[in-house]
Protein backbone atom coordinates (compact mmCIF):
# COMPACT_ATOMS: atom_id res chain seq x y z
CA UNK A 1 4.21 150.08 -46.56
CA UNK A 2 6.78 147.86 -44.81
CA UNK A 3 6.33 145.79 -42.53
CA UNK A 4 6.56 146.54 -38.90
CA UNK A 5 7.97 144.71 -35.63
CA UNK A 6 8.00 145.69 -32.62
CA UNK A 7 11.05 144.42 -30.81
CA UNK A 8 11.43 145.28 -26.67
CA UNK A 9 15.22 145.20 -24.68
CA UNK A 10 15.38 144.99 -21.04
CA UNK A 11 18.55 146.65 -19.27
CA UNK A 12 18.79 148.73 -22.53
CA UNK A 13 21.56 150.97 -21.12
CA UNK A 14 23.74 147.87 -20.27
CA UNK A 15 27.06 147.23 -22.52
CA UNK A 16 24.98 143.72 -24.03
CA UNK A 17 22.07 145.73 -25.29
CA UNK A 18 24.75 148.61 -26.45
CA UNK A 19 26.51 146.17 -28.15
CA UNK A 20 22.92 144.70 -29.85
CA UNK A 21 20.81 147.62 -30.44
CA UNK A 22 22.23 148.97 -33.61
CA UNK A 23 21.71 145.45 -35.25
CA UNK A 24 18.21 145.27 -34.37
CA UNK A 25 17.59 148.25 -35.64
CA UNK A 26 19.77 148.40 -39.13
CA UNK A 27 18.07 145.43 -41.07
CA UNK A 28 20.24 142.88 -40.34
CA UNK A 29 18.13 140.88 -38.01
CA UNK A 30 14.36 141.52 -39.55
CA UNK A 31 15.62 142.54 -42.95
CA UNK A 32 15.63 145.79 -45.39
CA UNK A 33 11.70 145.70 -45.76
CA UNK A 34 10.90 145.62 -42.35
CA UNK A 35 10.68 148.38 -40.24
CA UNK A 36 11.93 148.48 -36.21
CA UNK A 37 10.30 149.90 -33.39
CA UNK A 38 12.56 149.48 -30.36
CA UNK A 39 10.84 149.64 -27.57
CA UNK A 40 13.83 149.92 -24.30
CA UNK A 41 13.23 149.01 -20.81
CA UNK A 42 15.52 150.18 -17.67
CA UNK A 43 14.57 150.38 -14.22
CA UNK A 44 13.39 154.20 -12.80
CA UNK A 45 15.25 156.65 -11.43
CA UNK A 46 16.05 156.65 -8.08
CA UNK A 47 15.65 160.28 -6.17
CA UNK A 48 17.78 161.52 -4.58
CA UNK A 49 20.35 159.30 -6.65
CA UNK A 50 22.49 157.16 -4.67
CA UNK A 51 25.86 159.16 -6.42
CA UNK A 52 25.34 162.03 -7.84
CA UNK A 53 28.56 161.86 -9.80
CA UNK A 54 27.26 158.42 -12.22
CA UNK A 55 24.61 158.75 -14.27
CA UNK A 56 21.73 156.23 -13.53
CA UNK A 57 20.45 153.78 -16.24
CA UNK A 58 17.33 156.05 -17.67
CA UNK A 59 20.21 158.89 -18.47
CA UNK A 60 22.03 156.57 -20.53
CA UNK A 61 19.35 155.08 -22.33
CA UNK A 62 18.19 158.70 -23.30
CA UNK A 63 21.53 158.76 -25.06
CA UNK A 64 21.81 155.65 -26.52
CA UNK A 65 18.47 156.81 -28.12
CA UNK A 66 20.21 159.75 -29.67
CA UNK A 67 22.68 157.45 -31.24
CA UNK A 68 20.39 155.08 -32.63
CA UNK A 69 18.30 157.80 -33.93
CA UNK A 70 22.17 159.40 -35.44
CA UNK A 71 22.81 156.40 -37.25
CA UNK A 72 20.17 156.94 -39.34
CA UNK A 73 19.17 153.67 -39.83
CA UNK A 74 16.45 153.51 -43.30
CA UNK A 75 14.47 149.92 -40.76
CA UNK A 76 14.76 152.43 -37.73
CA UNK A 77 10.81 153.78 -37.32
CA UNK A 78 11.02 154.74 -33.46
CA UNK A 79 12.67 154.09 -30.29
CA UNK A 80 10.52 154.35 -27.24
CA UNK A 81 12.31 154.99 -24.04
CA UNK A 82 10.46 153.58 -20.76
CA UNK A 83 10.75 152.11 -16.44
CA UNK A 84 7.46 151.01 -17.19
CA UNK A 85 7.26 147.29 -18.48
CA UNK A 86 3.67 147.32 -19.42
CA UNK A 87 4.75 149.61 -21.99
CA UNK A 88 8.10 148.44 -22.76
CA UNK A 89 6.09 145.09 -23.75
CA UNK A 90 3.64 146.26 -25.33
CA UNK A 91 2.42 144.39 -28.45
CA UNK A 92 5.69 143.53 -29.10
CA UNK A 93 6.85 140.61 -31.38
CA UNK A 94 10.21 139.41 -29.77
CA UNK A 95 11.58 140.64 -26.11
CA UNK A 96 14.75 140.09 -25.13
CA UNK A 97 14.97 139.92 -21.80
CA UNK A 98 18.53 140.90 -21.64
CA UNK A 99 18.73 143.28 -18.02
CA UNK A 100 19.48 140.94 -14.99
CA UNK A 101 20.84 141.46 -11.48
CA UNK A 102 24.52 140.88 -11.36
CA UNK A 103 26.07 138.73 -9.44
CA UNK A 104 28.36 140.28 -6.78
CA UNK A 105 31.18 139.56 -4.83
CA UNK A 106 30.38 137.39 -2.38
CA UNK A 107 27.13 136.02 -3.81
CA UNK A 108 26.51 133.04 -3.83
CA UNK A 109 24.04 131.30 -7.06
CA UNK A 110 21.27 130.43 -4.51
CA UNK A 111 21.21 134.65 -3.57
CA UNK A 112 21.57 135.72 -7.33
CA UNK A 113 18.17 133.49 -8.67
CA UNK A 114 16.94 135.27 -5.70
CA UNK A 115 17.60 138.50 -7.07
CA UNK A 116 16.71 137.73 -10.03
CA UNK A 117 12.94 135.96 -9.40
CA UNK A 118 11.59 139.39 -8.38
CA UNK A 119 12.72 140.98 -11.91
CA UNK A 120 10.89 137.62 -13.96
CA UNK A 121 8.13 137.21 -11.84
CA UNK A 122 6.82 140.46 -13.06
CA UNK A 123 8.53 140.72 -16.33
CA UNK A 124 6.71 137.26 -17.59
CA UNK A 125 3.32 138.58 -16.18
CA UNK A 126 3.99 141.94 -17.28
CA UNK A 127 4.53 139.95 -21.16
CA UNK A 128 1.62 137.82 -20.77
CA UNK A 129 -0.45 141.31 -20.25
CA UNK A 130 0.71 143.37 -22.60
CA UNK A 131 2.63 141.28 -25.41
CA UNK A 132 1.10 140.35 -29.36
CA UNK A 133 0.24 137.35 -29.87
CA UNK A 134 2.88 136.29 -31.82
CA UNK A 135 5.31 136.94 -29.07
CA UNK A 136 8.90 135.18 -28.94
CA UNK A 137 10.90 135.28 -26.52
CA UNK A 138 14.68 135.28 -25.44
CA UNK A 139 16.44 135.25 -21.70
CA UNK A 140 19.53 136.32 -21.72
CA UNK A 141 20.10 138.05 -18.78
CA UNK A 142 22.02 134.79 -16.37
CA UNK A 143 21.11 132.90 -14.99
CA UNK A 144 18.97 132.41 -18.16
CA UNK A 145 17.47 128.95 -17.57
CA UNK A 146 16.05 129.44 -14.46
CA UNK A 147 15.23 132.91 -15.21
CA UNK A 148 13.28 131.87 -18.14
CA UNK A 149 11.49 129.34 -16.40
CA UNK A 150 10.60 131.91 -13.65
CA UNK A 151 9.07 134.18 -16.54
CA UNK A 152 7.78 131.64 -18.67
CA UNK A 153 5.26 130.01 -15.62
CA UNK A 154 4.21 133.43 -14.26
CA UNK A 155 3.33 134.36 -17.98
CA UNK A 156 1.68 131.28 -19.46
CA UNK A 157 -0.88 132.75 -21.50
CA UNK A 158 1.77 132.75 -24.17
CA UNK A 159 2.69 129.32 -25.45
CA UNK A 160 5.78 127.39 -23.98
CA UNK A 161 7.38 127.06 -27.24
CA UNK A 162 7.51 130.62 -27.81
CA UNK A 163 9.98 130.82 -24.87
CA UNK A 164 13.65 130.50 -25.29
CA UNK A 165 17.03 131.59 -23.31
CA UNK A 166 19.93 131.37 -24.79
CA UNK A 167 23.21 129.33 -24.55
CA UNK A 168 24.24 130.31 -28.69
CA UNK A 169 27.53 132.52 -27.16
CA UNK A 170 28.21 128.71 -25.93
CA UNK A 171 27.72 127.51 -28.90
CA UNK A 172 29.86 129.90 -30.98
CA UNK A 173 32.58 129.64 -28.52
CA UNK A 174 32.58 125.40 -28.88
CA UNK A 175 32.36 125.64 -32.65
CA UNK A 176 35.28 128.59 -32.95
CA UNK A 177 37.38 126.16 -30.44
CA UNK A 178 36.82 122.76 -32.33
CA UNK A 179 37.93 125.05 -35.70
CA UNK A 180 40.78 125.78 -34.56
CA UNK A 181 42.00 122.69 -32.65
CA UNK A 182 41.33 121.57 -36.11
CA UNK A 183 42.34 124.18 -38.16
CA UNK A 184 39.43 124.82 -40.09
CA UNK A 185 37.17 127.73 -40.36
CA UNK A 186 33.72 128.04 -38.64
CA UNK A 187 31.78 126.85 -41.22
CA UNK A 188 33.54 123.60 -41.46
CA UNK A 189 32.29 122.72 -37.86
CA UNK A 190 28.77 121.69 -37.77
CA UNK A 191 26.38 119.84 -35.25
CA UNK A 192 27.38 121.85 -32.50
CA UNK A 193 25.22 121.21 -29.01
CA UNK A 194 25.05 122.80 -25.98
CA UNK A 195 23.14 120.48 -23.49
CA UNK A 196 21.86 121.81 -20.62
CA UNK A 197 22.56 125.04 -18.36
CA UNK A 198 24.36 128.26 -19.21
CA UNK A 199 26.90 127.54 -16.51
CA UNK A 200 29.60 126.06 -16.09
CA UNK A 201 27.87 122.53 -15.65
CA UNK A 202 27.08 123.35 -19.79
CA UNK A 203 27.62 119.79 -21.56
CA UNK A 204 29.82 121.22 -24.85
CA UNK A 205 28.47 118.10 -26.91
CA UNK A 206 31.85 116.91 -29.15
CA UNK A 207 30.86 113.81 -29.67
CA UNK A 208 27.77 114.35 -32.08
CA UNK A 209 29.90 117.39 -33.89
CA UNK A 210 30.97 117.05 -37.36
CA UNK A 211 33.87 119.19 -38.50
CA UNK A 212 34.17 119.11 -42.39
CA UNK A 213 31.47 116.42 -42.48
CA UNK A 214 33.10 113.76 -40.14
CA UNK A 215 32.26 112.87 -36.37
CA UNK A 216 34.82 115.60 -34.85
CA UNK A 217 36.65 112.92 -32.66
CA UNK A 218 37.86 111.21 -36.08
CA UNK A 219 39.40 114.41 -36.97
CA UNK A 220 40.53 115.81 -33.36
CA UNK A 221 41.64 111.98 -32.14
CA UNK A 222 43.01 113.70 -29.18
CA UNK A 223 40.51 112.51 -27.19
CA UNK A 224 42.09 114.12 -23.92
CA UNK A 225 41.96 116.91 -25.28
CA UNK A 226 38.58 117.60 -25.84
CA UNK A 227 37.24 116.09 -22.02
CA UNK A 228 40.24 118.06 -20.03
CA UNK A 229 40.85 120.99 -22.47
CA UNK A 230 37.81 121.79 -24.56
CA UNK A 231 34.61 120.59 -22.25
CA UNK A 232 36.43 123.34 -19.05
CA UNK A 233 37.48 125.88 -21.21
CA UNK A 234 33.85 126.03 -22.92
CA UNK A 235 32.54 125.76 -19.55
CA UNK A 236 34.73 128.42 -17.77
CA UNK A 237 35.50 130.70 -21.08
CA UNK A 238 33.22 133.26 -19.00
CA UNK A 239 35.46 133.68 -16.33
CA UNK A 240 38.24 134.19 -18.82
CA UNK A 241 36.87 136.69 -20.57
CA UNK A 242 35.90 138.84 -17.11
CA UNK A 243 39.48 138.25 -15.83
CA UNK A 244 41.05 139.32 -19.37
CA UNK A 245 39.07 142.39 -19.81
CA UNK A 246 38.01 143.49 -16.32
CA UNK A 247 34.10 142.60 -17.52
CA UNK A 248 31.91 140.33 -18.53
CA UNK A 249 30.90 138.83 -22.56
CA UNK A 250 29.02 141.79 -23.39
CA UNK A 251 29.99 141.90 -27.15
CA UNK A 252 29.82 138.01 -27.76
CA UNK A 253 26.75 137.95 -25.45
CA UNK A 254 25.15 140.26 -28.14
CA UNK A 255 26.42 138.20 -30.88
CA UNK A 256 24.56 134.97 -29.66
CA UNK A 257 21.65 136.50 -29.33
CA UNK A 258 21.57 138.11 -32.25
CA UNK A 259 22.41 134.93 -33.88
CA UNK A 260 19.75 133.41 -31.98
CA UNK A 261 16.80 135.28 -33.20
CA UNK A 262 18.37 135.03 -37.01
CA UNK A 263 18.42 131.23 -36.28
CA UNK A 264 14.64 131.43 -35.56
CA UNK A 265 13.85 133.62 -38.78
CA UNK A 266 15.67 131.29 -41.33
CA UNK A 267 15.20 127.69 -41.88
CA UNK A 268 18.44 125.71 -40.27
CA UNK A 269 20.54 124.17 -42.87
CA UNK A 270 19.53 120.61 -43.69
CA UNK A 271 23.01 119.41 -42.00
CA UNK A 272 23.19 121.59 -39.21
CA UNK A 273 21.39 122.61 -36.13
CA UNK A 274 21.86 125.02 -33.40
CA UNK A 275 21.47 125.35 -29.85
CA UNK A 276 19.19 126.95 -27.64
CA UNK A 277 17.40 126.27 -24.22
CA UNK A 278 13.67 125.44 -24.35
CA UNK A 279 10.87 124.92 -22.44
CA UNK A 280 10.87 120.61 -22.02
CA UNK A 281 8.19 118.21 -23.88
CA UNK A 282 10.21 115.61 -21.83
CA UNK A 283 12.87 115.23 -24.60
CA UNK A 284 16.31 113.03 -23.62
CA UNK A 285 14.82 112.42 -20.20
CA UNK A 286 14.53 115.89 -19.08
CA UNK A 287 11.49 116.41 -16.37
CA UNK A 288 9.31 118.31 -18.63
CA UNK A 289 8.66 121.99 -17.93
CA UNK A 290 12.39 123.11 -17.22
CA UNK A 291 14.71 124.77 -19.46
CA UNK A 292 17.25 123.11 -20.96
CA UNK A 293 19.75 123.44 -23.83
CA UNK A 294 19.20 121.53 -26.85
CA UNK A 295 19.96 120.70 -30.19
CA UNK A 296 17.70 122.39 -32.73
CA UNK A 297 16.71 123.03 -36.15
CA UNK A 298 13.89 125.95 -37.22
CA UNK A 299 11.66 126.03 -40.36
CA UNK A 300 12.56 129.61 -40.46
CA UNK A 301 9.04 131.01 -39.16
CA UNK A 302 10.43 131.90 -35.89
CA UNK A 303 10.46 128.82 -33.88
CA UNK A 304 13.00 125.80 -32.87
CA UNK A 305 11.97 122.24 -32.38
CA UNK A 306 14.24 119.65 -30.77
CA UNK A 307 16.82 117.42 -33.25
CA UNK A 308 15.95 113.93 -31.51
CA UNK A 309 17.82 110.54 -31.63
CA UNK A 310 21.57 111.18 -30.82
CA UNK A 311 23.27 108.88 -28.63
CA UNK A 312 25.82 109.37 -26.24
CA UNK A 313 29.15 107.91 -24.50
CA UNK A 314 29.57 107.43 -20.97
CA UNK A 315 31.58 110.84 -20.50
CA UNK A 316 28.81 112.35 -22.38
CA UNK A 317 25.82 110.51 -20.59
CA UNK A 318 27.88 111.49 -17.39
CA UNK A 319 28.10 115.33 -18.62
CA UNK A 320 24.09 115.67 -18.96
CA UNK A 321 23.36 114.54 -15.62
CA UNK A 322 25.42 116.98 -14.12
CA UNK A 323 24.16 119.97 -15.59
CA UNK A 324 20.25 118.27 -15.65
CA UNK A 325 21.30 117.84 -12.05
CA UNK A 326 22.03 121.81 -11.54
CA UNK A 327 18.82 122.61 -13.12
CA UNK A 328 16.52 120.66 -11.17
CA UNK A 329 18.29 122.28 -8.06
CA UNK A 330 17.71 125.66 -9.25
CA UNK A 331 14.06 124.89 -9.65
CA UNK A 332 13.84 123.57 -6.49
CA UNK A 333 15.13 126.89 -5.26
CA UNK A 334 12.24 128.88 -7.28
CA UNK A 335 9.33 126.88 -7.11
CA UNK A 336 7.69 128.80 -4.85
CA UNK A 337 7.79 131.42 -7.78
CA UNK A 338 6.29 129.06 -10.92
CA UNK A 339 2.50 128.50 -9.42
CA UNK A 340 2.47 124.76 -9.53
């Protein structure tokens, strides 16, 4: 018989997890031998609904279901359907915590972690509970640092390193932009980082990239170019994207994190490495304990260590304490909520 993972999605109905689902369950991610057991999480009906005239989240999951179960997928063994988180989680091998509370207009980021400490609080107990013990996990749902850290200290029966949130659409978008300043492909740009928070205080590390094998600033010498251009339109490409479309990354937001988990189940290339927020050993000065986006290669057996010993310039020296600034902030705002 196959093999057999069980792999749970919060805010299943959402247009991220729409956009995910049917890669998780095809073979892509986990391969053709391995079989997928989707386990989807929304939050419960409300009665009487608040308008009758939109469907609430648990209707739409119920028919994203159907489709999943209409693609016919050969890796596709079940899809469970659940508001109950306990179950959701259950044994699973990877959650992807991808459902989040939104931020809305007038919000400020101080009201959204807020919002969102009640949903991780009990999401990274409800994990600790209920999860296998080979358990990895991804944030996704923003803001993902602080949200992870949230999760991972009220669920710490599972290992720090297993805990991950995800800046990879960052990365992606830095790589595609140094490509085509350059014009190269994709896979000519290598050493990407990410340092930091998935905001726009995100350090989009140039100055350690390689683009056909060469520090990138020897083949893009425009050095303005990459401080005033590239670094804000990495940072901001979010807002872009919402103001261009009408709503948020939801399709590149899947990509990265499918690209993430890959990442984790396939040893990094030997000249490469990736990026990805983890829980901090103290690594480049960062307090230990917070998440923070890093540089990082895995052996392929689902895990990512840190790629140590790269220097930086004054801009980029400048860049990381800005956005290690942010982050120690936000924890400051939820440390009522980590138990220490």
């Amino acid at each position: 018989m196959a093999n057999l993972v069980r792999v749970a999605v919060t805010g299943a109905a959402g247009q991220v997890s729409y956009a995910m689902l049917a890669r998780l369950a095809s073979g892509e991610v986990f391969g053709p031998d391995t079989k997928v057991v989707l386990q989807l999480l929304e939050i419960p009906r409300i009665t009487p609904p608040p308008d009758p005239a939109r469907l609430q989240p648990m209707d739409i999951l119920e028919g994203v279901a159907m489709e999943l179960c209409d693609c016919g997928f050969p890796t596709l063994h079940e899809v469970v359907v659940t508001d109950d988180a306990n179950r959701a989680f259950k044994d699973c091998n990877w959650a992807l915590l991808v459902g989040a509370f939104p931020r809305l207009k007038g919000m400020e980021r101080k009201d959204l972690l807020s919002k969102n400490a009640e949903i991780f609080v009990a999401q990274g107990k409800a994990l600790a509970a209920n999860a296998a013990s080979d358990v990895r996990i991804l944030v996704v749902g923003n803001p993902c640092n602080t949200n992870c850290l949230i999760a991972y200290n009220n669920g710490r029966d599972i290992p720090a390193e297993r805990w991950t949130a995800m800046t990879r659409l960052d990365h992606n978008r830095a790589r595609d932009a140094l490509g085509r300043k350059a014009g190269v492909g994709n896979e000519d740009v290598t050493c990407v980082t990410i340092w930091g928070n998935h905001s726009n205080t995100q350090f989009p590390d140039f100055t350690n990239a390689r683009i056909k094998g060469k520090p990138a600033p020897e083949i893009i010498t425009d050095r303005a170019w990459l401080e005033n251009t590239f670094v804000p339109q990495c940072q901001n490409r979010g807002a872009a994207v919402i103001k261009a479309r009408g709503s948020s990354s939801a399709l590149s937001a899947a990509n990265g994190a499918i690209d993430h988990v890959k990442s984790m189940l396939r040893p990094t290339p030997a000249n490469d490495w990736v990026s990805a927020a983890l829980v901090s050993r103290g690594e480049y000065g960062v307090p230990a304990g917070l998440v923070y986006g890093y540089p990082c290669r895995s052996t392929g057996n689902g895990d990512y260590a840190v790629v140590e010993g790269l220097s930086f310039d004054a801009f980029g020296q400048h860049e990381l304490q800005i956005t290690l600034q942010e982050l120690i902030e936000e924890r400051e705002a939820v440390k009522h909520l980590l138990g220490n």
